[in-house]
Protein backbone atom coordinates (compact mmCIF):
# COMPACT_ATOMS: atom_id res chain seq x y z
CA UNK A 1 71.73 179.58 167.64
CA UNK A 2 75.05 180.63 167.12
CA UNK A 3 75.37 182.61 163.78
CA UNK A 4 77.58 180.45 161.07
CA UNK A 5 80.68 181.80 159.57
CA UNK A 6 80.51 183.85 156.42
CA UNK A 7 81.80 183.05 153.47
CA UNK A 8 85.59 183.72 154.03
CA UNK A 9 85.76 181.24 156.61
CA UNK A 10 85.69 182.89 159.62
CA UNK A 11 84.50 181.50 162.42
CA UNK A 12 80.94 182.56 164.30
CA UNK A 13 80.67 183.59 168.08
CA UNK A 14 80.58 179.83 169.14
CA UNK A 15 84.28 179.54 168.65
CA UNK A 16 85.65 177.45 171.06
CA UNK A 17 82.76 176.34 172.56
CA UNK A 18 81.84 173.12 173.86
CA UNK A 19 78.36 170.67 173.13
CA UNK A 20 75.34 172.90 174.24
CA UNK A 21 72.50 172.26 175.58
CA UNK A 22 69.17 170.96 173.71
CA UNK A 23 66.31 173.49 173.30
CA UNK A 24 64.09 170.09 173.86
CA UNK A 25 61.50 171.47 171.57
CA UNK A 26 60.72 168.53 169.13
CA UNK A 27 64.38 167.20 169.23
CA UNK A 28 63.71 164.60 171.66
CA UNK A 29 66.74 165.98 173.58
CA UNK A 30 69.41 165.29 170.53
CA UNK A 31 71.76 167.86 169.63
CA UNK A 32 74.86 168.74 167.53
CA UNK A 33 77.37 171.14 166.27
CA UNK A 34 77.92 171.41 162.45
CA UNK A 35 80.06 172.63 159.68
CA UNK A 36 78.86 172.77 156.86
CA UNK A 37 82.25 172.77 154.28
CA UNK A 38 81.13 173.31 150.36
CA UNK A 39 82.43 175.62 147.76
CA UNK A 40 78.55 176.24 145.73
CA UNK A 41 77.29 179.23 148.60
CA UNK A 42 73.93 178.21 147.28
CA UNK A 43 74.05 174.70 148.60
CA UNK A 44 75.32 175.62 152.03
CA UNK A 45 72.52 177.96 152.22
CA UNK A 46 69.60 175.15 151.24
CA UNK A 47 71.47 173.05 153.94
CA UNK A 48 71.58 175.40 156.85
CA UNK A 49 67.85 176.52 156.04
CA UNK A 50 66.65 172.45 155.46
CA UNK A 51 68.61 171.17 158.81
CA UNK A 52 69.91 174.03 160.72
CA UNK A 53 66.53 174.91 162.37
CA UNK A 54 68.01 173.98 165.85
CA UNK A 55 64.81 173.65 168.12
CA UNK A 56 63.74 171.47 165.46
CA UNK A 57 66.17 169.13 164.29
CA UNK A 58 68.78 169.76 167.06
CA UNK A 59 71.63 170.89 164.61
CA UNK A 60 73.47 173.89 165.28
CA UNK A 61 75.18 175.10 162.00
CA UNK A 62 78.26 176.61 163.39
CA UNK A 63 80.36 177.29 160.68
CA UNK A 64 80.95 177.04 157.15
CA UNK A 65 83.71 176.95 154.36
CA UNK A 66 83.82 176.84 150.55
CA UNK A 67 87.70 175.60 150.14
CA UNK A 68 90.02 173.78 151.75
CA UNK A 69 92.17 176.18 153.84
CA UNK A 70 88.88 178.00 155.18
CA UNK A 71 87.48 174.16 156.21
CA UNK A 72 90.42 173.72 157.91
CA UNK A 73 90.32 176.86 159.72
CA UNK A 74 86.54 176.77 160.88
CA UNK A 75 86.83 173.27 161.81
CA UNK A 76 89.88 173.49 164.28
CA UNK A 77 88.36 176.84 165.79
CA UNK A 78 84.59 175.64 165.99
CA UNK A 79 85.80 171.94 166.95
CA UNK A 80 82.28 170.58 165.75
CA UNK A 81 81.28 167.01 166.29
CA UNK A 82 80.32 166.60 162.89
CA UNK A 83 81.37 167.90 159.84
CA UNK A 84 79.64 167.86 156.31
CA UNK A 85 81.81 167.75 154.15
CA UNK A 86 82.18 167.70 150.05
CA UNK A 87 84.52 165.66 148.11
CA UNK A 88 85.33 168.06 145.64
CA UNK A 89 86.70 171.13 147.04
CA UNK A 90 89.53 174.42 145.97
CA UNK A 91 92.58 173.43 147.59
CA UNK A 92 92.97 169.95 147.31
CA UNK A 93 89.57 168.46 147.89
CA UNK A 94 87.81 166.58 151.27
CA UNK A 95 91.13 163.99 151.41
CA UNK A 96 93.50 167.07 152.23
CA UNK A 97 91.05 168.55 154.85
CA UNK A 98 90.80 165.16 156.13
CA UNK A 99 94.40 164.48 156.08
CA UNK A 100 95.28 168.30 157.83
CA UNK A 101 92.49 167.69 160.30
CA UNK A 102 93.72 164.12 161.55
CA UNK A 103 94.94 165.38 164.86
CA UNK A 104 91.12 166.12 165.65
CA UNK A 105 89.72 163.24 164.60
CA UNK A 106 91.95 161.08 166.83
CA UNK A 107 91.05 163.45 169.81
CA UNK A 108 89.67 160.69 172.11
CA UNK A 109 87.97 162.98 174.89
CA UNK A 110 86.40 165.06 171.60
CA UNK A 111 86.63 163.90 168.14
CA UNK A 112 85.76 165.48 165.01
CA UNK A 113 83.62 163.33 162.65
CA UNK A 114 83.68 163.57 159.02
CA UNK A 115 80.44 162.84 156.88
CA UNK A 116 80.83 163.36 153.00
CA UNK A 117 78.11 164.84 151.21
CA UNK A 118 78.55 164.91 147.68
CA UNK A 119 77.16 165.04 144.56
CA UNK A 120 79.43 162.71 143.02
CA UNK A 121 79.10 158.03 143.87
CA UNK A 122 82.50 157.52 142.12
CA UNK A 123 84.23 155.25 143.50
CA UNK A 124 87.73 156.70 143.43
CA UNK A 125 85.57 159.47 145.88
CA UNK A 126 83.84 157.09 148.08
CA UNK A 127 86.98 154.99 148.78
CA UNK A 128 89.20 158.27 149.03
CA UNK A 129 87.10 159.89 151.87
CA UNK A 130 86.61 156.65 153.85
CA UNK A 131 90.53 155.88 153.56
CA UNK A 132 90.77 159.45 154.81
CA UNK A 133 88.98 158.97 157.70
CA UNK A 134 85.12 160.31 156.93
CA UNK A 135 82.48 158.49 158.97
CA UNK A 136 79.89 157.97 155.86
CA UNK A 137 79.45 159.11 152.75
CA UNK A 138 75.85 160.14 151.82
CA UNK A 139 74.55 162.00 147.99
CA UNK A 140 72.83 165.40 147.64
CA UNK A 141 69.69 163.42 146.78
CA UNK A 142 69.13 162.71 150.42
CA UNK A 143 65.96 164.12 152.15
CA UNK A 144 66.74 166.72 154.83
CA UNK A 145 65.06 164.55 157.59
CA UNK A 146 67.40 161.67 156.47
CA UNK A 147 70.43 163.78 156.49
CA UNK A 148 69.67 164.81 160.32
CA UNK A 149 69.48 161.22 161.43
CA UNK A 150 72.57 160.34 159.31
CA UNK A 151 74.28 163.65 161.19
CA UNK A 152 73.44 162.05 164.78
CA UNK A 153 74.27 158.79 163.74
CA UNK A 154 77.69 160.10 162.90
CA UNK A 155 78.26 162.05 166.17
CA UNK A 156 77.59 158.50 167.69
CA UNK A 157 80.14 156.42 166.51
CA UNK A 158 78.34 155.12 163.62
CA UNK A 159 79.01 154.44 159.70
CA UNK A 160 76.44 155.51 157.53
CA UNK A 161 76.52 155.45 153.25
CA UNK A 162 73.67 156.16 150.94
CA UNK A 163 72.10 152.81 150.59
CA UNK A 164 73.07 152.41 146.92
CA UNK A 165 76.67 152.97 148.19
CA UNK A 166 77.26 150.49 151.27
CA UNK A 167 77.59 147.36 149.64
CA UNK A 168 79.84 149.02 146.94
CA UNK A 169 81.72 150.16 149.76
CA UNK A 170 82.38 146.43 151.90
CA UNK A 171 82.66 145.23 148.38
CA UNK A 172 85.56 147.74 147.57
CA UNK A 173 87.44 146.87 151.39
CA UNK A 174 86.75 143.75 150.82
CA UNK A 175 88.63 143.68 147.41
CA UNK A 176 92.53 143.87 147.19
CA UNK A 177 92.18 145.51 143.69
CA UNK A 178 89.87 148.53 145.29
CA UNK A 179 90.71 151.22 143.51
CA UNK A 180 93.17 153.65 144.59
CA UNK A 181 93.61 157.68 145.73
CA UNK A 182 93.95 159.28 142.29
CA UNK A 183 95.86 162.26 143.48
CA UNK A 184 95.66 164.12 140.08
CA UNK A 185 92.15 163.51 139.69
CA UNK A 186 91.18 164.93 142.87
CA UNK A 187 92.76 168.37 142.07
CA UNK A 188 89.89 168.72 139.23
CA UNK A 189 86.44 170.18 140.49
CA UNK A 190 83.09 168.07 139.39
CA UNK A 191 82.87 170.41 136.65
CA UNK A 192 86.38 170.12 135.39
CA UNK A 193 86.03 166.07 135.71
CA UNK A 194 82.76 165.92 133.52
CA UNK A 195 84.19 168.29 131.00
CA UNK A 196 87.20 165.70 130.78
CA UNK A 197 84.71 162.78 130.17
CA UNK A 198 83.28 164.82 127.35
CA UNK A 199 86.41 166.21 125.70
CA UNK A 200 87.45 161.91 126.35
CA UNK A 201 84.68 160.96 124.49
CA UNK A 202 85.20 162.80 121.40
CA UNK A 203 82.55 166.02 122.22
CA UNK A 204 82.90 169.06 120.33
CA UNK A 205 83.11 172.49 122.49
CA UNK A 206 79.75 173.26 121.13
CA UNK A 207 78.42 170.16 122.43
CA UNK A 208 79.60 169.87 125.72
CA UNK A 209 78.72 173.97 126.07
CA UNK A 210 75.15 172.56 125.48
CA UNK A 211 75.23 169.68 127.51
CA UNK A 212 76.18 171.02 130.44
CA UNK A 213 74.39 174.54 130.12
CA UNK A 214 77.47 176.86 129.68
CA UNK A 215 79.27 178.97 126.96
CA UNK A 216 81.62 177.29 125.08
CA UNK A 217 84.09 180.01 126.49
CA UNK A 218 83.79 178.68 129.61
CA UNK A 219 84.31 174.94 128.39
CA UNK A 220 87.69 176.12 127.19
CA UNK A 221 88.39 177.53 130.84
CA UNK A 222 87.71 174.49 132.05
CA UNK A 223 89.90 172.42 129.99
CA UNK A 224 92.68 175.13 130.24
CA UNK A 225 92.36 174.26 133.18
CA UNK A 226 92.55 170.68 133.16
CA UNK A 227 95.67 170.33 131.16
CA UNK A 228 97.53 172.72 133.30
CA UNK A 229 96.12 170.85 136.65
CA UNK A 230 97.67 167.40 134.78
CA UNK A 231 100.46 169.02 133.31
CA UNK A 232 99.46 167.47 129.63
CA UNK A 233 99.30 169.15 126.30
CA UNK A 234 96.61 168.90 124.05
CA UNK A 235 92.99 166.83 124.21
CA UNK A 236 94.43 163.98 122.65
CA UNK A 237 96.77 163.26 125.64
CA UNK A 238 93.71 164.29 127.66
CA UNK A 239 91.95 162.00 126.31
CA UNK A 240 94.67 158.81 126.57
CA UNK A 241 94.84 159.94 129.95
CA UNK A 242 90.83 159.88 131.34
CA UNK A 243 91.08 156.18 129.41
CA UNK A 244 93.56 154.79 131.35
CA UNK A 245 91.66 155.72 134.22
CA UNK A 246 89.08 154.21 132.55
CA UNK A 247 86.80 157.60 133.39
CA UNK A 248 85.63 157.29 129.76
């Protein structure tokens, strides 16, 4: 199996190559190239080693990313049928890799296909990956022998969704008042987004620090960070803000 890229994004010695042939050992003959894009190295790792056993499952891990730029780079120099793919990504998020990777997506001879894999079943990040172009959208609670058939699924053509989210999902298309892109909230990471429902609700530092299992230093990183990221000034406009958006 072709070794996947490290952790700066570069890409492995299958660059370039095309759909290889299937060890056949317990695979029944399946098989397809990966990249796994997701900024927690941790998760990426559990991934590779769950799936990525190639004369087993048939998945060849071929690359990986943790932000944006490096997704983009892997994926147009690996051109992998499928791609895993977070929602909530440095850079810009899954939307802007989707968006910059459009081009290979609509290759008809050999497309790209986009599954998200998140932690997150908002629905501003369901309906924002679909609208981008993303084949599925499946959580982190799914079993790694679910995940494999939702991978080849995928490469064929199909739609997959966690079942919990596919009748939200025809639902939302269905609706003309599905929600929209939120463009500033998907420039906030997972954490960043529940320390804003916290700080929203009225949490002290100290509570949200113990909530979530960090220092209350880093809680104040995190909604440094926020304000700059929205360009507003205090919690209280913070907090007007996440209500409007009804993310309260």
């Amino acid at each position: 199996m072709s070794d996947p890229t490290d952790t700066n994004g570069t890409a492995g010695p299958a660059e370039g190559a095309g759909p290889a042939q299937s060890s056949g050992d317990g695979t029944g003959g399946r098989h397809v190239r990966v990249v796994l894009v997701d900024d927690h190295r941790m998760f990426r790792t559990g991934v590779q080693a769950e799936i990525g056993r190639t004369e087993e499952t048939g998945v060849e891990v071929v690359g990986e990313a943790a932000d944006v730029d490096q997704a983009v780079t892997v994926i147009t120099a690996t051109r992998p049928e499928v791609v895993l793919l977070d929602v909530h990504l440095p850079g810009g998020g899954g939307v802007e890799v989707l968006r910059r990777c459009a081009p290979l997506m609509a290759d008809a001879e050999q497309p790209v296909r986009f599954l998200a894999l998140s932690v997150s079943d908002a629905a501003e990040d369901v309906i924002g990956v679909i609208r981008g172009g993303a084949r599925g959208y499946v959580t982190k609670t799914i079993t790694g022998t679910d995940l494999v058939n939702s991978v080849f699924r995928v490469q064929e053509g199909d739609a997959v969704f966690s079942p919990r989210l596919a009748g939200f999902v025809l639902d939302a298309f269905a609706s003309t008042d599905a929600p929209p892109v939120d463009e500033d909230l998907d420039r906030l990471t997972q954490r960043e987004r529940e320390v804003l429902r916290l700080i929203a609700r009225g949490y002290a530092y100290k509570e949200i620090a113990k909530q979530l299992f960090i220092s209350v230093k880093t809680v104040e990183s995190h909604v440094s960070a926020v304000l700059r990221k929205l360009q507003l000034s205090n919690r209280h406009e913070l907090t007007r803000w996440a209500t409007a958006r009804r993310l309260v």
